[in-house]
Protein backbone atom coordinates (compact mmCIF):
# COMPACT_ATOMS: atom_id res chain seq x y z
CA UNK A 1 0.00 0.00 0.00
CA UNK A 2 3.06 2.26 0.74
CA UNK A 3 4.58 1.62 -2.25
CA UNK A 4 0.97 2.42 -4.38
CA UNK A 5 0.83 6.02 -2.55
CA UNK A 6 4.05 6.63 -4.00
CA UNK A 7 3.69 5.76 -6.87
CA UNK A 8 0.39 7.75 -7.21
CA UNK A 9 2.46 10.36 -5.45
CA UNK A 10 5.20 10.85 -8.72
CA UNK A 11 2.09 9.81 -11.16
CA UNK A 12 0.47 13.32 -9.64
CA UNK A 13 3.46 15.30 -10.08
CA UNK A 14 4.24 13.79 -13.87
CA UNK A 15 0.60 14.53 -14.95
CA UNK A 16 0.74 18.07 -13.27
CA UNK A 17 3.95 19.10 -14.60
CA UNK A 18 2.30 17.50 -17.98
CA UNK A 19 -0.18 20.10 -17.41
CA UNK A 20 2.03 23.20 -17.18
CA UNK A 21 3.80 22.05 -19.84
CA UNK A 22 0.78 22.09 -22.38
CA UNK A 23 -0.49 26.04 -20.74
CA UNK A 24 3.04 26.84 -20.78
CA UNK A 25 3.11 25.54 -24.56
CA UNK A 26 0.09 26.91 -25.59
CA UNK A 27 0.50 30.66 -23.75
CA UNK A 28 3.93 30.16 -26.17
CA UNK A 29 2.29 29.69 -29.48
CA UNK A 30 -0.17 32.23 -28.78
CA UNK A 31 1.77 35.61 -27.84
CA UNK A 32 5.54 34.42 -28.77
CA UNK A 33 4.57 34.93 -32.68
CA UNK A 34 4.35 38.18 -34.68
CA UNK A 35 1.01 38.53 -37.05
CA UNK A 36 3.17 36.91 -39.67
CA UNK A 37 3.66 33.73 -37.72
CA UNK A 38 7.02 34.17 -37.22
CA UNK A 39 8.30 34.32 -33.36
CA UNK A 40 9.72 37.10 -31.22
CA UNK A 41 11.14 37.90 -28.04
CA UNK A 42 8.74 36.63 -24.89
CA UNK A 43 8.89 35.54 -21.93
CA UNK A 44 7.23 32.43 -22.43
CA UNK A 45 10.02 31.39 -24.34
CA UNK A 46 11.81 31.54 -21.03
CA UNK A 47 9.27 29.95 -19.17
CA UNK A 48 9.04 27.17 -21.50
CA UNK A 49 12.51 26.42 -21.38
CA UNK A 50 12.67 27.14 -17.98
CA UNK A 51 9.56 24.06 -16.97
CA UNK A 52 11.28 21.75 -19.19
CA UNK A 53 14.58 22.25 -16.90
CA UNK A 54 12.56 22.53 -13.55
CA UNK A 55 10.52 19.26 -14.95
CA UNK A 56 13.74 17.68 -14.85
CA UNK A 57 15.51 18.43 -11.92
CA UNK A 58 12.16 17.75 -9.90
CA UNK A 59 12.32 14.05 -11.60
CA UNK A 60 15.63 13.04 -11.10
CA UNK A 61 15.27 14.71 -7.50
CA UNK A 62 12.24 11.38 -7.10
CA UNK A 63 15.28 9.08 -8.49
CA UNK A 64 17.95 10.70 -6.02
CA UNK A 65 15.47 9.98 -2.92
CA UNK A 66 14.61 6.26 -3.67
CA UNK A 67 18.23 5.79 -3.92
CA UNK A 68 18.51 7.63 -0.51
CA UNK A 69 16.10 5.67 1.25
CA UNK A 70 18.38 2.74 -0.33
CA UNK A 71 15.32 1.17 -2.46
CA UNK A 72 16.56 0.15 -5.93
CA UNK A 73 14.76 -1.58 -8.84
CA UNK A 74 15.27 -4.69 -9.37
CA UNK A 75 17.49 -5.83 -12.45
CA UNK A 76 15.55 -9.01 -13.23
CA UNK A 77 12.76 -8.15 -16.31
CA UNK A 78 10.16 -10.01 -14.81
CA UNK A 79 11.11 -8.58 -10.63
CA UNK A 80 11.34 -5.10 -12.46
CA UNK A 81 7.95 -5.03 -14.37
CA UNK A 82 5.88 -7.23 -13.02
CA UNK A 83 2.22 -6.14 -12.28
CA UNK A 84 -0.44 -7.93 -11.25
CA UNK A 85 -3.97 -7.29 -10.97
CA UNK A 86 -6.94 -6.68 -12.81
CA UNK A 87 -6.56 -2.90 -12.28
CA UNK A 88 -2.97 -3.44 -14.07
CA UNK A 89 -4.45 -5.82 -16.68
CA UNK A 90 -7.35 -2.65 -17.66
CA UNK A 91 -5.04 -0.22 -17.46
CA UNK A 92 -1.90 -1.99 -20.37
CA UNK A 93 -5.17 -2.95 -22.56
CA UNK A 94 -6.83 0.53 -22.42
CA UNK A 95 -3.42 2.25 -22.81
CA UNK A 96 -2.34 0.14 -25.61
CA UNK A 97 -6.22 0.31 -27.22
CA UNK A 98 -5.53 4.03 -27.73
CA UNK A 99 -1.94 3.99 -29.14
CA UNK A 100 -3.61 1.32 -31.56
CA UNK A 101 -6.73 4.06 -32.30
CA UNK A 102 -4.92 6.87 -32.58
CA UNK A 103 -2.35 5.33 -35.32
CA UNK A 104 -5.24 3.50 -36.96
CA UNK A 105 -7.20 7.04 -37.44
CA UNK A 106 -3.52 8.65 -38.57
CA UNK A 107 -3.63 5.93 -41.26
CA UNK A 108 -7.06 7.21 -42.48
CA UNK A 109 -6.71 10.15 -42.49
CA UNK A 110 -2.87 11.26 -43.69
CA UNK A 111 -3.48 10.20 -47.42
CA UNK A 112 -3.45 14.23 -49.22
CA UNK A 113 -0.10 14.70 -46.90
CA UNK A 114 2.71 15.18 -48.70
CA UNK A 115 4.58 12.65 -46.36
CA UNK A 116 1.97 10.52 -46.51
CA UNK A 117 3.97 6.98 -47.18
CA UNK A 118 6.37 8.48 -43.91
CA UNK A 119 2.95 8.68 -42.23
CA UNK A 120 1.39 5.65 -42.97
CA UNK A 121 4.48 3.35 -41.92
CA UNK A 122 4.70 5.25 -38.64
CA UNK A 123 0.81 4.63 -38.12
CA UNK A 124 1.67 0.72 -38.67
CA UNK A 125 4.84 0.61 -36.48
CA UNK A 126 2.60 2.77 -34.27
CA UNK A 127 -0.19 -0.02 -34.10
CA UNK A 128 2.51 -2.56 -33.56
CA UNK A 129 3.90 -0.71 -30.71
CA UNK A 130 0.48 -0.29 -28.89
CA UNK A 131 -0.01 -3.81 -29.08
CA UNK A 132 3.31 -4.66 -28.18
CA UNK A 133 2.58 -2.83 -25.15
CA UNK A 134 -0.27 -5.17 -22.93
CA UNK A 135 1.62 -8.14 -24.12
CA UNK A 136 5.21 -6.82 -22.66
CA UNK A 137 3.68 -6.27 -19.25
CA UNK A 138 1.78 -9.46 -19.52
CA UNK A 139 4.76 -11.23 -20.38
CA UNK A 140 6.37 -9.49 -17.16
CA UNK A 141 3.86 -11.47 -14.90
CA UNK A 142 4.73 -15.35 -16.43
CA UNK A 143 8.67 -15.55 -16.07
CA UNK A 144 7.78 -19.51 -16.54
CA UNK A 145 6.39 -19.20 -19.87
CA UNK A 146 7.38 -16.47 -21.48
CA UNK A 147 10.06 -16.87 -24.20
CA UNK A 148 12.71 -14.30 -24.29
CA UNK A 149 13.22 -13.76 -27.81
CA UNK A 150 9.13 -12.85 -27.51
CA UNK A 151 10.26 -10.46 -25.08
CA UNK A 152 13.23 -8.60 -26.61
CA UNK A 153 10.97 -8.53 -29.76
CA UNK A 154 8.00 -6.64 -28.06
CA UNK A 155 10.66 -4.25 -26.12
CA UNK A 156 12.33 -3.53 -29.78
CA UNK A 157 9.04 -2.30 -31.76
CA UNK A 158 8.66 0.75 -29.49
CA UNK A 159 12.56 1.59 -30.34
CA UNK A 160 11.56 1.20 -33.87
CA UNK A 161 8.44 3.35 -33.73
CA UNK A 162 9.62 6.15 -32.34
CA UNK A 163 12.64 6.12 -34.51
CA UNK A 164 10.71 6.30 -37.34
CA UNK A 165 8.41 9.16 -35.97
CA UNK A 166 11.54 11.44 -35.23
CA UNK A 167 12.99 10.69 -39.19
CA UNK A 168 8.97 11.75 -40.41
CA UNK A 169 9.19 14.67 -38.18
CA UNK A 170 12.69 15.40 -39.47
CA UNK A 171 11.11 14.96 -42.45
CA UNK A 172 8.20 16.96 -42.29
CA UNK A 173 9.99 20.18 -40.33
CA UNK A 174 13.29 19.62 -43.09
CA UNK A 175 12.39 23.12 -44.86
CA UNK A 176 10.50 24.94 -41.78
CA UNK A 177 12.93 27.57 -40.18
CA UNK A 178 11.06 28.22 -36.89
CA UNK A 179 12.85 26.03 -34.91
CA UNK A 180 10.10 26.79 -32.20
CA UNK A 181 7.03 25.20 -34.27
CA UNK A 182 9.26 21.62 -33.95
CA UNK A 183 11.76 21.89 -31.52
CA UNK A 184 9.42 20.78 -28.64
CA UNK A 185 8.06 17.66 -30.32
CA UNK A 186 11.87 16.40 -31.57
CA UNK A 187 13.20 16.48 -28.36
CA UNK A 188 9.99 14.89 -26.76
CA UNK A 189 10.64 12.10 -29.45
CA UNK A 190 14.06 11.91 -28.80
CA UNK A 191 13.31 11.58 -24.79
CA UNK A 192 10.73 8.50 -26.13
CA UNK A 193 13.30 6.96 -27.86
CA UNK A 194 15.95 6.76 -24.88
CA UNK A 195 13.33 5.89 -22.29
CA UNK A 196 11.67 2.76 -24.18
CA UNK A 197 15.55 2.25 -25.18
CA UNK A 198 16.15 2.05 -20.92
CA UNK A 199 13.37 0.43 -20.56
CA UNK A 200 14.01 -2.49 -23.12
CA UNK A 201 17.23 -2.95 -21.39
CA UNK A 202 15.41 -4.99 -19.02
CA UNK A 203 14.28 -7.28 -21.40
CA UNK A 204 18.14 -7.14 -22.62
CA UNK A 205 20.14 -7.96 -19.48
CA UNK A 206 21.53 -4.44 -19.74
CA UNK A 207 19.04 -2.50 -17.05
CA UNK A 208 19.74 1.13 -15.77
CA UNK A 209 16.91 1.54 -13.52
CA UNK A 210 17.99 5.34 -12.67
CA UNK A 211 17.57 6.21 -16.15
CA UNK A 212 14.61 4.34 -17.33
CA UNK A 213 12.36 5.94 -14.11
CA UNK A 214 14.00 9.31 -15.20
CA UNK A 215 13.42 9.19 -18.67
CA UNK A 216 10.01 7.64 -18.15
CA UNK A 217 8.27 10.33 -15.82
CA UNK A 218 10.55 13.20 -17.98
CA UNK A 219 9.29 11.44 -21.41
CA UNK A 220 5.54 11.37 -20.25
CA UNK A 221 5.98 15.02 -19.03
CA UNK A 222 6.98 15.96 -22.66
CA UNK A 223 4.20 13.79 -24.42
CA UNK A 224 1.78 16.07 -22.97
CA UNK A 225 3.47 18.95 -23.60
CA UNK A 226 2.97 18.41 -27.07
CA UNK A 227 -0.91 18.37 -27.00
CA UNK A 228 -0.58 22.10 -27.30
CA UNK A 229 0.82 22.01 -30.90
CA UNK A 230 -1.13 21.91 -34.36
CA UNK A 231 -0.97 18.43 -35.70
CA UNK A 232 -2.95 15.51 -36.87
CA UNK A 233 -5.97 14.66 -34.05
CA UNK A 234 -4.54 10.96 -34.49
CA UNK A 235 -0.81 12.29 -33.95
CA UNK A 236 -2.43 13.92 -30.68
CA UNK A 237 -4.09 10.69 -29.32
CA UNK A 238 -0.67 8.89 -29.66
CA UNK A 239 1.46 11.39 -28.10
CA UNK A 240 -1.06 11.35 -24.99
CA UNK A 241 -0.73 7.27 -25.31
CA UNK A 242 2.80 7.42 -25.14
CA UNK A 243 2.51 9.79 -22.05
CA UNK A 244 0.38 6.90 -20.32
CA UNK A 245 2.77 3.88 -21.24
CA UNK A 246 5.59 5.68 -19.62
CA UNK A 247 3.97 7.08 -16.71
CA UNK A 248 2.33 3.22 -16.25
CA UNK A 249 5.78 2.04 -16.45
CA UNK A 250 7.22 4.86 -13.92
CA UNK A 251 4.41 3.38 -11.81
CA UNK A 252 5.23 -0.17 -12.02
CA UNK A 253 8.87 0.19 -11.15
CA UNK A 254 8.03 2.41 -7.94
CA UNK A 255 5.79 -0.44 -6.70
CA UNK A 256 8.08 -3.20 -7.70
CA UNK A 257 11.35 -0.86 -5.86
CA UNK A 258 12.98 -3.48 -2.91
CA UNK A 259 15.65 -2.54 -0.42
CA UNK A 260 19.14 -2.35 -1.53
CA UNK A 261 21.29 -5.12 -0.34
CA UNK A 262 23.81 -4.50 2.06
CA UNK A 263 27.15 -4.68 1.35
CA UNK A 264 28.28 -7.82 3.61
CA UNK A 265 32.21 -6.97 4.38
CA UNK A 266 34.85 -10.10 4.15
CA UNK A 267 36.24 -11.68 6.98
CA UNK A 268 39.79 -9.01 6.83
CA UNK A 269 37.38 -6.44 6.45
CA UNK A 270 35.96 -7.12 9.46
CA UNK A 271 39.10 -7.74 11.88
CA UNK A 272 40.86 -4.87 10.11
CA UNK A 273 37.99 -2.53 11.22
CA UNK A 274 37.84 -4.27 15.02
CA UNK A 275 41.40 -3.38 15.67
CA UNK A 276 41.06 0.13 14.56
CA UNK A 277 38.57 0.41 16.44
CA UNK A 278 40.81 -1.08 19.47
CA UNK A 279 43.48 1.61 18.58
């Protein structure tokens, strides 16, 4: 129960610093450009950059005290993910139903875009990924059955989806100099891309649970953010899906954190530290 009030605890502050970020983001677009769209000097420039900063230092401050309190996550896939329940099993199917909506609707609706075959491969690896999702965490909760190349395979399609979405918005933004109408959403993709990266490193043998719980609740922060930009609806509902996967995972590795192990010294250790302590 302890650990579910803290994880509802960071949940609260992702989703309210999620919140900021899409007023602070949306105060931006609105009085930081001149009548010909192009922007100025404002303030909310500053205070953009300046949540995005704050955003992080608050998260990593959450990774610094679990540390303190000498709780770590475990290294072990299934220890590190594992989520039981039939509140867990709604939430991974819900979460995953509306990355698989939103990139079905993006593949309806993208044909008169001029990167319209970038589009409609993201929307696929974008359907993939959402069902890849449920499964991953279900696979988390049978370490008896589950097969690991099934596993590395379901952690590497969200690596592969976002990768594609940061070459279409590369793509898309190639010949647009206002670096502010894209620079938010590239480096929210590129935070994506290293958190499902950490996070797959479970799955690898190569866990860094600092940096997949930092990247996760910093990632999810920045996926909301983005709802304040002008983009497709569909592009919208998977940005806000991609907020829930990683703030669900944040979640799961809070309640699944266990007490460090102490450091056991040797034998010499022990009767070199008894005779100083004679001295």
């Amino acid at each position: 129960m302890l650990k579910d009030s803290k994880s509802l605890e960071v949940s609260c502050y992702v989703l309210g610093a999620g919140a900021f970020g899409v007023f602070f983001r949306w105060m931006q677009l609105q009085l930081a450009y001149n009548s010909d769209g192009l922007p100025g000097k404002s303030v909310w420039n500053f205070f953009v950059i300046l949540l995005i900063a704050a955003g992080a230092a608050v998260f990593w401050y959450f990774v610094l005290r679990n540390e303190k309190a000498g709780l770590i996550v475990p290294e072990d896939f299934f220890s590190a993910l594992s989520n039981p329940g039939k509140i867990h099993a709604v939430l991974r199917w819900f979460i995953g139903f509306i990355m698989v909506a939103g990139s079905a609707l993006l593949f309806l609706t993208c044909e008169l875009d001029m990167n319209a075959t970038f589009l409609r491969v993201l929307s696929v690896f974008g359907v993939l990924t959402g069902i890849s999702f449920p499964l991953l965490l279900i696979c988390a909760n049978k370490p008896h059955v589950s097969k690991n190349g099934m596993i590395t395979l379901l952690s590497f399609l969200p690596l592969l989806f976002f990768s594609t979405w940061l070459l279409t918005s590369y793509k898309q933004n190639s010949i647009n100099p206002i670096g502010w109408d894209y620079a938010v959403e590239v480096l929210t993709l590129i935070v994506d891309l290293f958190a499902f990266f950490r996070i797959a490193g479970f799955a690898y043998g190569v866990p860094d649970a600092k940096k997949s719980m930092f990247l996760s609740m910093f990632g999810a922060m920045l996926n909301l953010m983005c709802l304040a930009d002008n983009r497709y609806l569909a592009q919208q509902v998977m940005f806000f899906a991609a907020s829930l996967m990683l703030t669900m995972y944040n979640w799961i590795m809070i309640a699944n954190l266990v007490p460090s192990p102490k450091v056991v010294p040797s034998e010499e250790e022990s009767d070199e530290e008894e005779i100083v302590e004679r001295l």
